[in-house]
C-alpha atoms as a PDB file:
ATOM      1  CA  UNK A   1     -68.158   7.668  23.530  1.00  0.00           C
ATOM      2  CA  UNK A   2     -67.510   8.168  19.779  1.00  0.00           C
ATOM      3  CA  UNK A   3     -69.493   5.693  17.437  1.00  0.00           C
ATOM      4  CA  UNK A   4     -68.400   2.406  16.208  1.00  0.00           C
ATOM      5  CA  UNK A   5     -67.822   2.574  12.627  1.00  0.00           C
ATOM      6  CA  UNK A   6     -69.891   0.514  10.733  1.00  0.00           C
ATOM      7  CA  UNK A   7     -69.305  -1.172   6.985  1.00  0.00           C
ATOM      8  CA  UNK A   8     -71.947  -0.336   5.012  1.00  0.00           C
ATOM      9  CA  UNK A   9     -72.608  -2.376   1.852  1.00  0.00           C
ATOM     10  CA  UNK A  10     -73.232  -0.499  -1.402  1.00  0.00           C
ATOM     11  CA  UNK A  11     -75.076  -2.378  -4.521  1.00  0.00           C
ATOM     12  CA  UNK A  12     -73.192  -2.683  -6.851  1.00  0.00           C
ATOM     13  CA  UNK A  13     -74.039  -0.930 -10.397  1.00  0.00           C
ATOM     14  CA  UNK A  14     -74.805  -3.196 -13.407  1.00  0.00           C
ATOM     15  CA  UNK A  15     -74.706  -1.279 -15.833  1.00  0.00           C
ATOM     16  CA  UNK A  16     -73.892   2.211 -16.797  1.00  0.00           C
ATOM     17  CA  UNK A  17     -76.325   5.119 -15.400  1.00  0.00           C
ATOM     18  CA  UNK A  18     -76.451   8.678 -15.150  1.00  0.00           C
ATOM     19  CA  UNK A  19     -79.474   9.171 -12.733  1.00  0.00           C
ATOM     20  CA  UNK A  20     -78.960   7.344 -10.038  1.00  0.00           C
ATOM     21  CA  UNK A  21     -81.616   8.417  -7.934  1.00  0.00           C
ATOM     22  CA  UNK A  22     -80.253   7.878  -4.125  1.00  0.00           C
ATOM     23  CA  UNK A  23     -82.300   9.785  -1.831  1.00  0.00           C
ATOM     24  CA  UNK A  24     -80.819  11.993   1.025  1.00  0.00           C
ATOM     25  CA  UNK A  25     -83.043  12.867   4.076  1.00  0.00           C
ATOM     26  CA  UNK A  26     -82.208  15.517   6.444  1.00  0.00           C
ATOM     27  CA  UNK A  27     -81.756  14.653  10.403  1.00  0.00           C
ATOM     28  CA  UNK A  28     -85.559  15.512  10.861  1.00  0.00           C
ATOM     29  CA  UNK A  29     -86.585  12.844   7.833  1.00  0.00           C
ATOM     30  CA  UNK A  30     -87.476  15.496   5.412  1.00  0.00           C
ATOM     31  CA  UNK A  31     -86.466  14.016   1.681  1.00  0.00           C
ATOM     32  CA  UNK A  32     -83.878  17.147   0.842  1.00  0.00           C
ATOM     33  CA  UNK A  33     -82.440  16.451  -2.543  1.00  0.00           C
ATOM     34  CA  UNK A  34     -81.287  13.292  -4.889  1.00  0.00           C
ATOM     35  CA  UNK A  35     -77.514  12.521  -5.265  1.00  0.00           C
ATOM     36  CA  UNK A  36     -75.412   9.450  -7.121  1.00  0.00           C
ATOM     37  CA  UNK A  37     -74.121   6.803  -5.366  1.00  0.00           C
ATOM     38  CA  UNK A  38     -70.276   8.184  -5.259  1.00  0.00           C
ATOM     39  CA  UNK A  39     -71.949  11.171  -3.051  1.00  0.00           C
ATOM     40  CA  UNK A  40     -73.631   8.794  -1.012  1.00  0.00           C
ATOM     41  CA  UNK A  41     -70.316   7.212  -0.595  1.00  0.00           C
ATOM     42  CA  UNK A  42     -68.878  10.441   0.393  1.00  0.00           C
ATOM     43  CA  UNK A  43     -71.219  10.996   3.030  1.00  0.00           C
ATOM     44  CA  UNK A  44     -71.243   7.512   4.538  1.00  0.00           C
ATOM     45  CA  UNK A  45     -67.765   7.204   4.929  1.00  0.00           C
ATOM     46  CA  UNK A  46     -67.465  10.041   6.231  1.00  0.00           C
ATOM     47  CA  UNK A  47     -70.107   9.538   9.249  1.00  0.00           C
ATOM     48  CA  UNK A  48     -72.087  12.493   7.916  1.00  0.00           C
ATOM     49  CA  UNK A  49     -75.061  10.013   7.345  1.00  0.00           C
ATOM     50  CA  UNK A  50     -76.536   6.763   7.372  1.00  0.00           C
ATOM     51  CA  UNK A  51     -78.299   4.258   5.374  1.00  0.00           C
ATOM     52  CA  UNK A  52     -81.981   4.433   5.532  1.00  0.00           C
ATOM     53  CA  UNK A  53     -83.292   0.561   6.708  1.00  0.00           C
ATOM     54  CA  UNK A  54     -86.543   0.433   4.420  1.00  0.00           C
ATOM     55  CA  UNK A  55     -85.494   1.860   1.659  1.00  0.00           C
ATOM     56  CA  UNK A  56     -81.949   0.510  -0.906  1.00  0.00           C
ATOM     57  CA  UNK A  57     -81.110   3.918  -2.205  1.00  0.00           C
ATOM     58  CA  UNK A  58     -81.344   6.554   0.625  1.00  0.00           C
ATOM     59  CA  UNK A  59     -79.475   7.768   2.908  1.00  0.00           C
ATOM     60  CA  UNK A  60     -80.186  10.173   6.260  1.00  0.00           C
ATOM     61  CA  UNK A  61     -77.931  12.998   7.241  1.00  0.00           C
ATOM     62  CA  UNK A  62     -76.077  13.043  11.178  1.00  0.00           C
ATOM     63  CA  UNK A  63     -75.669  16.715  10.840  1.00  0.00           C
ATOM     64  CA  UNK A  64     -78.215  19.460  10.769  1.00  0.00           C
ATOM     65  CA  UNK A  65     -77.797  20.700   7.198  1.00  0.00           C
ATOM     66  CA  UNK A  66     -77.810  24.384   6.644  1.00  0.00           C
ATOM     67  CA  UNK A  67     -80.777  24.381   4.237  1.00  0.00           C
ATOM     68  CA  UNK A  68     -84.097  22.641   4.145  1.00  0.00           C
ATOM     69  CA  UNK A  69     -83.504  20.929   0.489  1.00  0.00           C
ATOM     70  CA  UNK A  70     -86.248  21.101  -2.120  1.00  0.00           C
ATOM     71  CA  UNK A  71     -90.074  21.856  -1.615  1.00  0.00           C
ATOM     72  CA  UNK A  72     -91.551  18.229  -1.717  1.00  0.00           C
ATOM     73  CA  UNK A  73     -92.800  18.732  -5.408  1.00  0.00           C
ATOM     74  CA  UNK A  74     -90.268  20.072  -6.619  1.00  0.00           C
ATOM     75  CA  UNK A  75     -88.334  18.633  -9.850  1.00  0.00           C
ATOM     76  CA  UNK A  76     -84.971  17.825  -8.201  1.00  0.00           C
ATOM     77  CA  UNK A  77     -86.236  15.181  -5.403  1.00  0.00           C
ATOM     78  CA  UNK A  78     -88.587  13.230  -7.982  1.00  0.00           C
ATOM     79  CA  UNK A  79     -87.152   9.365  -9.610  1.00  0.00           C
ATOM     80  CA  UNK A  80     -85.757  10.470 -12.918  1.00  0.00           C
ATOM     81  CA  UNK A  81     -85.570   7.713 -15.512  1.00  0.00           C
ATOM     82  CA  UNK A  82     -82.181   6.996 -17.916  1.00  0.00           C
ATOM     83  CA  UNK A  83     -84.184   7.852 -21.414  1.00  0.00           C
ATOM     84  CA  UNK A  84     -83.781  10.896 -23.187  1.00  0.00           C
ATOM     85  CA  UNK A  85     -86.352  13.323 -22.779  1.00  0.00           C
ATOM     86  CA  UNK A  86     -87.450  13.982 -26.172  1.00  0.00           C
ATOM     87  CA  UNK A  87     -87.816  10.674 -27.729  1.00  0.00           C
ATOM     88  CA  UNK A  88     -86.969   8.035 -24.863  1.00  0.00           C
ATOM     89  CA  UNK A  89     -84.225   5.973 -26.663  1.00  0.00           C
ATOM     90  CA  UNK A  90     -81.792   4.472 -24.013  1.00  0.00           C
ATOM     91  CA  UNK A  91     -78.747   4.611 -26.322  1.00  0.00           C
ATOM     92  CA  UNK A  92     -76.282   7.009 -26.385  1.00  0.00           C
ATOM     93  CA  UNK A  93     -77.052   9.090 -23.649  1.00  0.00           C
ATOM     94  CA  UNK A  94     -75.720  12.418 -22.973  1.00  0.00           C
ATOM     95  CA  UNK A  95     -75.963  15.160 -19.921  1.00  0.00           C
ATOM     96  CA  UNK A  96     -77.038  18.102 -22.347  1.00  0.00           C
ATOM     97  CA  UNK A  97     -76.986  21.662 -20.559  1.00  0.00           C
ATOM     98  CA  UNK A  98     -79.788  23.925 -21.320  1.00  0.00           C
ATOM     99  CA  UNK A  99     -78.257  27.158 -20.885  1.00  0.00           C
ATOM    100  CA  UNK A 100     -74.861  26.183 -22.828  1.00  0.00           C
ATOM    101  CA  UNK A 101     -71.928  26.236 -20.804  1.00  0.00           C
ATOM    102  CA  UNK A 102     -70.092  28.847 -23.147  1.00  0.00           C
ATOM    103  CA  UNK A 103     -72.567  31.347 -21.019  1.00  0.00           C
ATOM    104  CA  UNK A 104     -73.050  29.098 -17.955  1.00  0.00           C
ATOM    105  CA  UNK A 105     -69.073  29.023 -16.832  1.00  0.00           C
ATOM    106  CA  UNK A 106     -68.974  32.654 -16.197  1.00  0.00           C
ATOM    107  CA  UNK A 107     -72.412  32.761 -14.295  1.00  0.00           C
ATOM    108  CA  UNK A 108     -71.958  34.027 -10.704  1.00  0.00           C
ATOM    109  CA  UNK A 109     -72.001  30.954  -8.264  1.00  0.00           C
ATOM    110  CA  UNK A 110     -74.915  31.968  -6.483  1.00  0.00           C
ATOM    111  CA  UNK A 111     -76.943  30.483 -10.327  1.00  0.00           C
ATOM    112  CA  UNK A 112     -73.724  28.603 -11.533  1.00  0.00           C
ATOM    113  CA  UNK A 113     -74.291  25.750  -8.836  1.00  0.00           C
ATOM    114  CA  UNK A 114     -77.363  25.586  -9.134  1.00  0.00           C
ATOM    115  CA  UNK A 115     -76.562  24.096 -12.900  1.00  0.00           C
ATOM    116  CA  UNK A 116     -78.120  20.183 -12.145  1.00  0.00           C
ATOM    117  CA  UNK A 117     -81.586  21.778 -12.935  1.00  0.00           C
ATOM    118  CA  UNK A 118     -80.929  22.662 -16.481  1.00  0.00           C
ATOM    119  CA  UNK A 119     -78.666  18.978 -17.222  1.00  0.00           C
ATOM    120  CA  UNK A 120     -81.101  16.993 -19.251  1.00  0.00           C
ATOM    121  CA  UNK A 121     -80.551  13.687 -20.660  1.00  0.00           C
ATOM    122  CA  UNK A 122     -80.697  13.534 -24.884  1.00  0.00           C
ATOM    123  CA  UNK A 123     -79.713  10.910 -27.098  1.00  0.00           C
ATOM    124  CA  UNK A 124     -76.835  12.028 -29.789  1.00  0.00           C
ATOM    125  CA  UNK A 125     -79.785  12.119 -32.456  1.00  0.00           C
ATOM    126  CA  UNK A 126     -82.229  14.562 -30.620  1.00  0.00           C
ATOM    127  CA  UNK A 127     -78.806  16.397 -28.871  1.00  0.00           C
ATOM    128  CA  UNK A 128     -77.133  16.952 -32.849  1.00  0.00           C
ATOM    129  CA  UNK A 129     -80.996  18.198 -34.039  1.00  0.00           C
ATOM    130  CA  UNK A 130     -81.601  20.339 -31.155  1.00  0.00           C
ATOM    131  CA  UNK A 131     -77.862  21.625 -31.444  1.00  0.00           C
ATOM    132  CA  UNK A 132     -78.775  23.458 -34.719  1.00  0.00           C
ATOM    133  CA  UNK A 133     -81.757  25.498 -33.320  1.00  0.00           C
ATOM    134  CA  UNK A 134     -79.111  25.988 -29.985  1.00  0.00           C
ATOM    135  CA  UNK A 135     -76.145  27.453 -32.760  1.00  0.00           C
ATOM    136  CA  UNK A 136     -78.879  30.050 -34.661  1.00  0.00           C
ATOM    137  CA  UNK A 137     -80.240  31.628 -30.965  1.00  0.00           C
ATOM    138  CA  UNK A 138     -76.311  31.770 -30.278  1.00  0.00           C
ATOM    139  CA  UNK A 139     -75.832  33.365 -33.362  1.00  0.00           C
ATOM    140  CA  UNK A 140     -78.794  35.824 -32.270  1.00  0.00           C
ATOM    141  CA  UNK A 141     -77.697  36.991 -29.200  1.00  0.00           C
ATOM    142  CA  UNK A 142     -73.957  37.772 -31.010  1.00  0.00           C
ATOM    143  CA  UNK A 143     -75.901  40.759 -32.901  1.00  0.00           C
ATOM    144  CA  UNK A 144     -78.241  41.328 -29.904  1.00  0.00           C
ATOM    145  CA  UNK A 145     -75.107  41.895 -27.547  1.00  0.00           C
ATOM    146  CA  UNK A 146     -72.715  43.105 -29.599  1.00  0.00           C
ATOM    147  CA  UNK A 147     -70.422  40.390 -29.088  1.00  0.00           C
ATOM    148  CA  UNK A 148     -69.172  38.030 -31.694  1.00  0.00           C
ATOM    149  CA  UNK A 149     -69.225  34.748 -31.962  1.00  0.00           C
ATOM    150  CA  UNK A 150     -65.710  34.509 -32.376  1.00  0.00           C
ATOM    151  CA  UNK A 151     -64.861  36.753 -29.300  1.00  0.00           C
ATOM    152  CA  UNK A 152     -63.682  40.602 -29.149  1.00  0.00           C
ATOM    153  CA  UNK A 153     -60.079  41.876 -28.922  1.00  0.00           C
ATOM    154  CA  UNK A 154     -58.171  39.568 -31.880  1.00  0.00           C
ATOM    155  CA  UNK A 155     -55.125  41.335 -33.403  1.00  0.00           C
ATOM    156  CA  UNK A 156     -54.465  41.391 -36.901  1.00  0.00           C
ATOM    157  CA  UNK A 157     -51.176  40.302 -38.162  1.00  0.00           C
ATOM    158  CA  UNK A 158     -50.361  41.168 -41.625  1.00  0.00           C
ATOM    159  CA  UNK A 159     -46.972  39.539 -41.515  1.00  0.00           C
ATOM    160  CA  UNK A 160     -47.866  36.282 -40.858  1.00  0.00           C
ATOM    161  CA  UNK A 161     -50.939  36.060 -43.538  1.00  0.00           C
ATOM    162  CA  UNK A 162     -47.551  37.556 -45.749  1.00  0.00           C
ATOM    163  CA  UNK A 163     -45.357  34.636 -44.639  1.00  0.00           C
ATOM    164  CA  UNK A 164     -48.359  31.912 -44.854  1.00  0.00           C
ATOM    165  CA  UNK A 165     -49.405  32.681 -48.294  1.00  0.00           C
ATOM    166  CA  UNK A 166     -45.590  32.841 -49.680  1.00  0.00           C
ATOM    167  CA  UNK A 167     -44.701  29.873 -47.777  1.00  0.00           C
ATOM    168  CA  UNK A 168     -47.994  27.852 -48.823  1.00  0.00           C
ATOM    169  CA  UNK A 169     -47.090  29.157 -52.711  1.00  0.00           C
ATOM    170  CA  UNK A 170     -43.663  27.690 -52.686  1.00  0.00           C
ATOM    171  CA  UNK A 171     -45.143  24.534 -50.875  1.00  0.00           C
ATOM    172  CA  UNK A 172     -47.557  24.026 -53.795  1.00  0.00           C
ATOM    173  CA  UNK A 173     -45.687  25.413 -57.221  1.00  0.00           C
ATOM    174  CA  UNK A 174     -42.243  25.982 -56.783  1.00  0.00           C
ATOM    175  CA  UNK A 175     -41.250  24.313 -59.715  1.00  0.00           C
ATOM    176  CA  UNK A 176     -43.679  25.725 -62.101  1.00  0.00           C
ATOM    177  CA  UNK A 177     -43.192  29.224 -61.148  1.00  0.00           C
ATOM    178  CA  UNK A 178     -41.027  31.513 -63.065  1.00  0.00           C
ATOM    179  CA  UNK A 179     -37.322  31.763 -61.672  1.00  0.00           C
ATOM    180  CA  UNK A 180     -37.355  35.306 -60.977  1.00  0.00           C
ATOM    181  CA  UNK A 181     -40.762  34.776 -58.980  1.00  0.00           C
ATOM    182  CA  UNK A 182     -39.563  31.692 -57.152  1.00  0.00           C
ATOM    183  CA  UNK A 183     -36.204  33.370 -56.119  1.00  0.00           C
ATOM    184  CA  UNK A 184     -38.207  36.814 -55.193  1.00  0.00           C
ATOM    185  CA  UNK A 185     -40.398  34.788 -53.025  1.00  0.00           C
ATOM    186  CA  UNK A 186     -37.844  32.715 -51.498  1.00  0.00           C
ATOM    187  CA  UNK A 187     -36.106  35.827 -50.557  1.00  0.00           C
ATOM    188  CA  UNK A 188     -39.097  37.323 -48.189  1.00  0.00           C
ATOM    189  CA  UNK A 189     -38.780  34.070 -46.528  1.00  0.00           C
ATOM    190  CA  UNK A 190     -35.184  33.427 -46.139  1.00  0.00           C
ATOM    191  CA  UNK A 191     -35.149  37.170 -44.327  1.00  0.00           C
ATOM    192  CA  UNK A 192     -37.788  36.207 -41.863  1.00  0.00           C
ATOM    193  CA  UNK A 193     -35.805  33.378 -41.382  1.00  0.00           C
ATOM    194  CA  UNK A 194     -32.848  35.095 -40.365  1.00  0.00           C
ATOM    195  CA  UNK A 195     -34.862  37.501 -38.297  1.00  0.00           C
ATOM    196  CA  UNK A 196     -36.060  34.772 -35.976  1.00  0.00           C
ATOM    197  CA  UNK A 197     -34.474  33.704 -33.369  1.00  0.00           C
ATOM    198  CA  UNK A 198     -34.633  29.872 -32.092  1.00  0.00           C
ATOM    199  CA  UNK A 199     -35.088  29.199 -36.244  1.00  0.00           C
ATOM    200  CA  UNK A 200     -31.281  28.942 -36.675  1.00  0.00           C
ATOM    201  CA  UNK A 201     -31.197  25.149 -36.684  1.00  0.00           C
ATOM    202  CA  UNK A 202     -34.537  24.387 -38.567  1.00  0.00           C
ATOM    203  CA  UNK A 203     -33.867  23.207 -42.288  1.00  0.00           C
ATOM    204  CA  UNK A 204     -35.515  24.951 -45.491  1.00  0.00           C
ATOM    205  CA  UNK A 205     -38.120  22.660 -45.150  1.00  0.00           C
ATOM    206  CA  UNK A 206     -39.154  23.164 -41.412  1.00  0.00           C
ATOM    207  CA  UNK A 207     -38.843  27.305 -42.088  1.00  0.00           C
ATOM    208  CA  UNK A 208     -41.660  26.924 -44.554  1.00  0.00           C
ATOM    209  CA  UNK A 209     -43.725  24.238 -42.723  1.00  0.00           C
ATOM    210  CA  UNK A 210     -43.761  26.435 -39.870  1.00  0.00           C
ATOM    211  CA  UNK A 211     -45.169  29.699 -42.037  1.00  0.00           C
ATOM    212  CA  UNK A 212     -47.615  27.636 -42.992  1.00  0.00           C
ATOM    213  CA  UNK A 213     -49.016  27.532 -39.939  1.00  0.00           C
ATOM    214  CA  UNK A 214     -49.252  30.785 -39.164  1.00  0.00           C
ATOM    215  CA  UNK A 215     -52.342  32.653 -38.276  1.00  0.00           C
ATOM    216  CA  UNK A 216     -53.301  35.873 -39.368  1.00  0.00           C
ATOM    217  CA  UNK A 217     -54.877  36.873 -35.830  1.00  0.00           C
ATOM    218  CA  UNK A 218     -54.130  36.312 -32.299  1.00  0.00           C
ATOM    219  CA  UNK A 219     -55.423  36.843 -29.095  1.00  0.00           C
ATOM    220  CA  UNK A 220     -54.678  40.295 -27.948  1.00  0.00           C
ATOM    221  CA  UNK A 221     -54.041  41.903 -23.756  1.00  0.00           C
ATOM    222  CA  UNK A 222     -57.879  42.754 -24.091  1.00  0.00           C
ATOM    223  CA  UNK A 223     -59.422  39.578 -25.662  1.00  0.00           C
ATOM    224  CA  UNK A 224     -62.831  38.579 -24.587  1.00  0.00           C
ATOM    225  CA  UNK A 225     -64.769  35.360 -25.356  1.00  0.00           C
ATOM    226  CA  UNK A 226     -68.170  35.208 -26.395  1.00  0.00           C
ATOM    227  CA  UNK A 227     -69.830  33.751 -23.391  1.00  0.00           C
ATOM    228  CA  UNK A 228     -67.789  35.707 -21.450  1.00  0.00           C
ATOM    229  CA  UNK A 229     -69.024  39.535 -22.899  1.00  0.00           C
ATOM    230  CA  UNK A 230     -73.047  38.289 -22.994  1.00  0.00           C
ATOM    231  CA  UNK A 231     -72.669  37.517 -19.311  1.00  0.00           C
ATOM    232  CA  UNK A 232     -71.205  40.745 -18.265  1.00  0.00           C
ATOM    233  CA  UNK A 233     -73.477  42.320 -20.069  1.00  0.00           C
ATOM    234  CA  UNK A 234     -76.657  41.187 -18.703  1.00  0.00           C
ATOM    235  CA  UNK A 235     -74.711  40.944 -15.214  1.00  0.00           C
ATOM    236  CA  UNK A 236     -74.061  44.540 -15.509  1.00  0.00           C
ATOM    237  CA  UNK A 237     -77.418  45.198 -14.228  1.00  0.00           C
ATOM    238  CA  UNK A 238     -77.397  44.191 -10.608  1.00  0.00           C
ATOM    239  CA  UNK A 239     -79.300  45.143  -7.319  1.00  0.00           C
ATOM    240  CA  UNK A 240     -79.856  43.818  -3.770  1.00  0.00           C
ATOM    241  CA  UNK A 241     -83.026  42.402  -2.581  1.00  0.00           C
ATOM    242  CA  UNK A 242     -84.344  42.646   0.555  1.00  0.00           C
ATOM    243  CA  UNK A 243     -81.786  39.902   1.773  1.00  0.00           C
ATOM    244  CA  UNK A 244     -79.162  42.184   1.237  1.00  0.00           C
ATOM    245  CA  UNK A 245     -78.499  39.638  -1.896  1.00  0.00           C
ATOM    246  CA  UNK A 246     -77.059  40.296  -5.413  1.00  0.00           C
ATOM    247  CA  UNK A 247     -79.665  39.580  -7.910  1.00  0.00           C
ATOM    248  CA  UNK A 248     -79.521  40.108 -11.748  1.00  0.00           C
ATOM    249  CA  UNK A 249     -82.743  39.981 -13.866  1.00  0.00           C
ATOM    250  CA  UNK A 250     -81.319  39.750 -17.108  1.00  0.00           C
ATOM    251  CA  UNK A 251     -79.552  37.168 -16.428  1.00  0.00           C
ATOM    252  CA  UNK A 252     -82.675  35.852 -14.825  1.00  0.00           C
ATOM    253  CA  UNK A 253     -84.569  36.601 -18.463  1.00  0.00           C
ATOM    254  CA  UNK A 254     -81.387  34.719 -20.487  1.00  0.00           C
ATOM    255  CA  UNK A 255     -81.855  31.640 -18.404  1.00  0.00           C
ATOM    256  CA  UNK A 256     -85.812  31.446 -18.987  1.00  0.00           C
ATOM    257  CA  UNK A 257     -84.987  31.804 -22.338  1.00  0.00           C
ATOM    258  CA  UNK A 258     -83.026  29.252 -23.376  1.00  0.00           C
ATOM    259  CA  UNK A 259     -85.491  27.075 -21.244  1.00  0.00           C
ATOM    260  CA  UNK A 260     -88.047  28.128 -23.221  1.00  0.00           C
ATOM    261  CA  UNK A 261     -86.163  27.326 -26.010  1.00  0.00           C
ATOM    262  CA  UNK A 262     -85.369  23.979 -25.386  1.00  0.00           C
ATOM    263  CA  UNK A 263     -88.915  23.263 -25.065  1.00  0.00           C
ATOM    264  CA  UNK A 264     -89.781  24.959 -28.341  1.00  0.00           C
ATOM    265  CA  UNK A 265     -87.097  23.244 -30.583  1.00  0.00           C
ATOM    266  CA  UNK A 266     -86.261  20.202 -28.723  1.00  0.00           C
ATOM    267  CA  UNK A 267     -89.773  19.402 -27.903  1.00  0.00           C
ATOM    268  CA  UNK A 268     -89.262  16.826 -25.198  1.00  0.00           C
ATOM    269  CA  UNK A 269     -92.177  14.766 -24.528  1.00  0.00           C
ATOM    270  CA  UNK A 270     -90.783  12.832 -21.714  1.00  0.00           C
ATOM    271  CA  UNK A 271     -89.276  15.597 -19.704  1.00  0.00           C
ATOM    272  CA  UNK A 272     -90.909  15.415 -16.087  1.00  0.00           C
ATOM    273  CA  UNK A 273     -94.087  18.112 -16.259  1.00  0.00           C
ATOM    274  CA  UNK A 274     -92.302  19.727 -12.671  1.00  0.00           C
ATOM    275  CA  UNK A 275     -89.529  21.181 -14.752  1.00  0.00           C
ATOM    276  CA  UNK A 276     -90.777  24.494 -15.241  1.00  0.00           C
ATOM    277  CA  UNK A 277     -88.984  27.495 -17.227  1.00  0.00           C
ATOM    278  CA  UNK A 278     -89.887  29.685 -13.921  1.00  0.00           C
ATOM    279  CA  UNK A 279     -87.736  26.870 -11.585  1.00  0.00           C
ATOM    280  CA  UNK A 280     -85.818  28.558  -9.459  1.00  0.00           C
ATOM    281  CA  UNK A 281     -82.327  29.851 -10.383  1.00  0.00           C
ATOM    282  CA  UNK A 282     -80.686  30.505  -7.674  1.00  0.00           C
ATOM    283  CA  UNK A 283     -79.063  28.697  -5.294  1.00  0.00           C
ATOM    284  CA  UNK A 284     -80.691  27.732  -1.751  1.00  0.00           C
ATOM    285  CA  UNK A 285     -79.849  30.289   0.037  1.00  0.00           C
ATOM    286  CA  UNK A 286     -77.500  32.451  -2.176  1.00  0.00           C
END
């Protein structure tokens, strides 16, 4: 006989959080791993758990769950307060990501989901001084890698820098140019003009406001971003473990690093002392 569905009664938030703390216990009772209350939500009204009598935040799975959860001290079960974790201030609180996500989105997903580690809370002040220690190591590992800040695999364009710089001349000092010079630079215009299909209806006017915006580079077939090249480089060496897993220590060494380098530069005195730059990076069983 299936169960009788039961309305379960959330609290009801007072104010604006980002740690919500709601505990989820497996089927055996074993604490597994912290959630927010719209994933507690998920679960309950779905049947997949149910709300823990003795304790207002917690829930218990009805399923056996694949994986065990976290080791009982580890950083991801423990109460996590809303302050930032360098100076404390309540105000203006932001999720900052320790590895930056320009390198974190093209992680494998065996590390990517594992991301919630490495979100720390920081106020806009300690987040905007921390940021300019974050943009020199970034700068850093451009040389280190061989990969540009701006990305690799732009294509020059010498006609439009042509066609911005005329355009942006006539814009500017038309009138006080010499007649000859006006009518000479008018003329590389007006011929690009013509060239250009879909420009046919555009006034004098739109022709050169639209040259203006030109840009000497674009994105060519073989563009690649930043992020994207310093991940494929440390990805590109890769072995199996004894699991018959994929496992990349570089990219094991780049994670640790910028860990370590929040704590250097940020310096957060109220970040929990079971965060560890050794945590684990991969995902439970990944």
């Amino acid at each position: 006989m299936p169960r009788q569905k039961q309305s379960v009664v959330m609290p009801s938030r007072k104010s604006l959080t980002i740690y919500e703390n709601w505990k989820v216990y497996s089927l055996q009772g074993k604490l597994m791993f912290r959630c927010n209350q719209k994933k507690a939500r998920w679960y309950l009204d779905r049947e997949l758990a149910v709300k823990r009598d003795k304790e207002e935040h917690a829930i218990q799975l009805t399923f056996e769950a694949k994986g065990q959860g976290h080791d009982e001290n580890d950083y991801m079960i423990e109460d996590r307060k809303n302050i930032c974790v360098v100076c404390a201030s309540q105000a203006g609180l932001t999720l900052h990501h320790v590895v930056p996500y320009v390198y974190r989105q093209w992680f494998p997903l065996a590390i990517k989901s594992k991301s919630s580690r490495d979100l720390l809370l920081l106020c806009k002040e300690c987040h905007d001084r921390y940021e300019r220690h974050a943009t020199a190591f970034k700068k850093s590992l451009a040389l280190e890698h061989d990969m540009p800040m701006e990305g690799k695999g732009w294509i020059v364009i010498p006609e439009h820098r042509t066609m911005r710089k005329t355009a942006s001349a006539l814009i500017s000092a038309a009138n006080k140019m010499p007649i000859d010079r006006r009518q000479q630079l008018e003329q590389i215009i007006y011929e690009y003009w013509m060239q250009n299909a879909g420009w046919e209806n555009l006034s004098w006017g739109q022709v050169l406001e639209k040259c203006t915006d030109f840009k000497d580079m674009e994105r060519g077939p073989d563009f690649i971003e930043h992020g994207q090249g310093v991940v494929q480089h440390l990805m590109s060496n890769m072995y199996m473990n004894q699991e018959n897993k994929e496992r990349w220590p570089d990219l094991e060494k780049f994670i640790k690093q910028w860990r370590q380098h929040f704590l250097d530069y940020a310096q957060p005195s109220h970040l929990s002392s079971k965060w560890s730059v050794d945590s684990d990076i991969y995902t439970n069983g990944a």
